[in-house]
Structure formats: C-alpha cells, structure tokens
C-alpha atoms as a PDB file:
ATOM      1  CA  UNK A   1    -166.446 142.579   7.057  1.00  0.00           C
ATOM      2  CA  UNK A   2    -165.845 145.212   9.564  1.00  0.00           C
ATOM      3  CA  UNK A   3    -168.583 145.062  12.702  1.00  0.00           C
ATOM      4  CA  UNK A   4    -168.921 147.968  15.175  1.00  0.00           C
ATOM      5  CA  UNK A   5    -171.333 146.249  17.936  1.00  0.00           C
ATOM      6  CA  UNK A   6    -172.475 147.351  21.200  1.00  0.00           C
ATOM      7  CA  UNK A   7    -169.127 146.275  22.924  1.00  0.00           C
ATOM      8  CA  UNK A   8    -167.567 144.541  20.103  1.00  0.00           C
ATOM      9  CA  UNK A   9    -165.385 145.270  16.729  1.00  0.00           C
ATOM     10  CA  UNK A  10    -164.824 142.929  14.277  1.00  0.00           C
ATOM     11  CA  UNK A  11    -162.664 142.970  11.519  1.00  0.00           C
ATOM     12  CA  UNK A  12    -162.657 138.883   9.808  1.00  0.00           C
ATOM     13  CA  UNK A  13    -162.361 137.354   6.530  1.00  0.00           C
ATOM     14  CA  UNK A  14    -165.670 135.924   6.029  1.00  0.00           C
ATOM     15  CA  UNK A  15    -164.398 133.589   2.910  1.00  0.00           C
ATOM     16  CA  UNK A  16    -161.355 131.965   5.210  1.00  0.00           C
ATOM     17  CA  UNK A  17    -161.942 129.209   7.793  1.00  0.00           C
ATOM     18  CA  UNK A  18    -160.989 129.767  11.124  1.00  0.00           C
ATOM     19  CA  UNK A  19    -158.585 126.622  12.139  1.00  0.00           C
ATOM     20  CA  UNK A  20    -157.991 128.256  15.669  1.00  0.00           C
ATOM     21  CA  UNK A  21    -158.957 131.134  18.373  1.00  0.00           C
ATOM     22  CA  UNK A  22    -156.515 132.221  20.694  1.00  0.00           C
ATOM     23  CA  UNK A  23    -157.546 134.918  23.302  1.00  0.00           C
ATOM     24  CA  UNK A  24    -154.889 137.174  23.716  1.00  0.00           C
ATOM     25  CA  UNK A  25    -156.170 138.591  26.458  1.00  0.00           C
ATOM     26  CA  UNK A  26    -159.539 138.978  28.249  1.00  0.00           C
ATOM     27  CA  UNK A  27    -160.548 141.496  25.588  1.00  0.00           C
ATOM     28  CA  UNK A  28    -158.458 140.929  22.540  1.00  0.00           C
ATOM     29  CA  UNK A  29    -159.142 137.387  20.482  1.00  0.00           C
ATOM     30  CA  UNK A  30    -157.658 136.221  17.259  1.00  0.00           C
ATOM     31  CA  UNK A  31    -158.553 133.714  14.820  1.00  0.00           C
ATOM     32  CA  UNK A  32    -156.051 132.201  12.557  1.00  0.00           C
ATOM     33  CA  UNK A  33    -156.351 129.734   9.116  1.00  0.00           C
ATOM     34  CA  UNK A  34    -154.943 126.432   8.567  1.00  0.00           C
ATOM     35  CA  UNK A  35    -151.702 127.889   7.391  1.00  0.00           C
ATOM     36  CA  UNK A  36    -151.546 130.226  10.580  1.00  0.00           C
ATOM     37  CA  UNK A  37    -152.784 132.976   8.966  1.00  0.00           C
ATOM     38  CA  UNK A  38    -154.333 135.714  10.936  1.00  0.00           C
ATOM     39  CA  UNK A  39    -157.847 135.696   9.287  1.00  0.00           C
ATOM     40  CA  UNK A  40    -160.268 137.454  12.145  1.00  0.00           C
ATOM     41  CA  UNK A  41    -159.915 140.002  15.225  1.00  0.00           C
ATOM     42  CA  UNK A  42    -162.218 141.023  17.885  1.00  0.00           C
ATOM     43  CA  UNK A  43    -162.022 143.485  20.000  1.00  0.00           C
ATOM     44  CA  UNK A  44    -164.198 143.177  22.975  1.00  0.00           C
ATOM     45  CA  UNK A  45    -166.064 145.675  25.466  1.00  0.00           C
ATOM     46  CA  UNK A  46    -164.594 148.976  23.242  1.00  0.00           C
ATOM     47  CA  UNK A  47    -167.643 151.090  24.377  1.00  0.00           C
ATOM     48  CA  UNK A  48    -166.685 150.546  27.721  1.00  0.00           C
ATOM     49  CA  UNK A  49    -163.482 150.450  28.345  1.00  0.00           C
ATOM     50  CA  UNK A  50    -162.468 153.041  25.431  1.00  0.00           C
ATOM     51  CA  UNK A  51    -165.495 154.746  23.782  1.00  0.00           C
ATOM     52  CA  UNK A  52    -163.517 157.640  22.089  1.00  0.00           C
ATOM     53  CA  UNK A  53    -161.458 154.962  19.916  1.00  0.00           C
ATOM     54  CA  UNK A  54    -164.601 154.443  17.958  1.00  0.00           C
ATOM     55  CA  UNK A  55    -164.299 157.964  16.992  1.00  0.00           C
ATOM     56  CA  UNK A  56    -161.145 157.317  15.942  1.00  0.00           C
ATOM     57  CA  UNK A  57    -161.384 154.513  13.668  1.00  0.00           C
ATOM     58  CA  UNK A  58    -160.680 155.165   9.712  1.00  0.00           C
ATOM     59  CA  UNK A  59    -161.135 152.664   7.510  1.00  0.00           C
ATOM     60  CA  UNK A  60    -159.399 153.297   4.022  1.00  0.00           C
ATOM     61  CA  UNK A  61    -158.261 151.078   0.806  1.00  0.00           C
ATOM     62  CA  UNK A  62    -160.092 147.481   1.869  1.00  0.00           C
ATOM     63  CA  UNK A  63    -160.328 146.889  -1.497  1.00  0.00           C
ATOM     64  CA  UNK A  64    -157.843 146.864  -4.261  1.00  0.00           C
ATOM     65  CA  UNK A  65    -158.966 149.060  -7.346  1.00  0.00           C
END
C-alpha cells in the first residue's frame, strides 16, 4: 500500500509483521521483519518541508504480471 497523507507517505507491506522501527531521522522511519527485512517506510512532514516531490513521485511495476 502506498499512502500520500497530509504530511505523510507511506509505502509498507501490509501482509509482513513489523519486528522493529528505527527512526532514521526526525522525518525518515523504517520498519523491518523478523529476518531484518525492510518491510515499511514513512516519510514524514513531505508537504512541508518538500511539497514539489509529491509531484514528482511515479509509481510503476508494483505488481508482477
């Protein structure tokens, strides 16, 4: 699933459980499996701080054929 909020994109595997969330920074947190696998990103306050990378943004090929 791929979440454009007011301030927030998401990008996370919703069928993976998160095992840990590290906060890479004050607007950049990760969420990783059991295995260490990254499963989840947010990215926070992106209408703030950057507003033209949601105009950027292309999402292509999520899904395998």
């Amino acid at each position: 699933m791929i979440q454009t909020l007011m301030q927030c994109i998401s990008i996370i595997d919703e069928e993976a459980k998160v095992d840990n969330t590290k906060e890479v920074d004050k607007n950049v947190i990760v969420d990783y499996d059991k295995e260490g696998n990254l499963i989840g990103v947010e990215l926070l306050f992106v209408k703030e701080k950057r507003p033209e990378f949601l105009k950027q943004i292309k999402v292509e090929n999520l899904i395998e054929a």
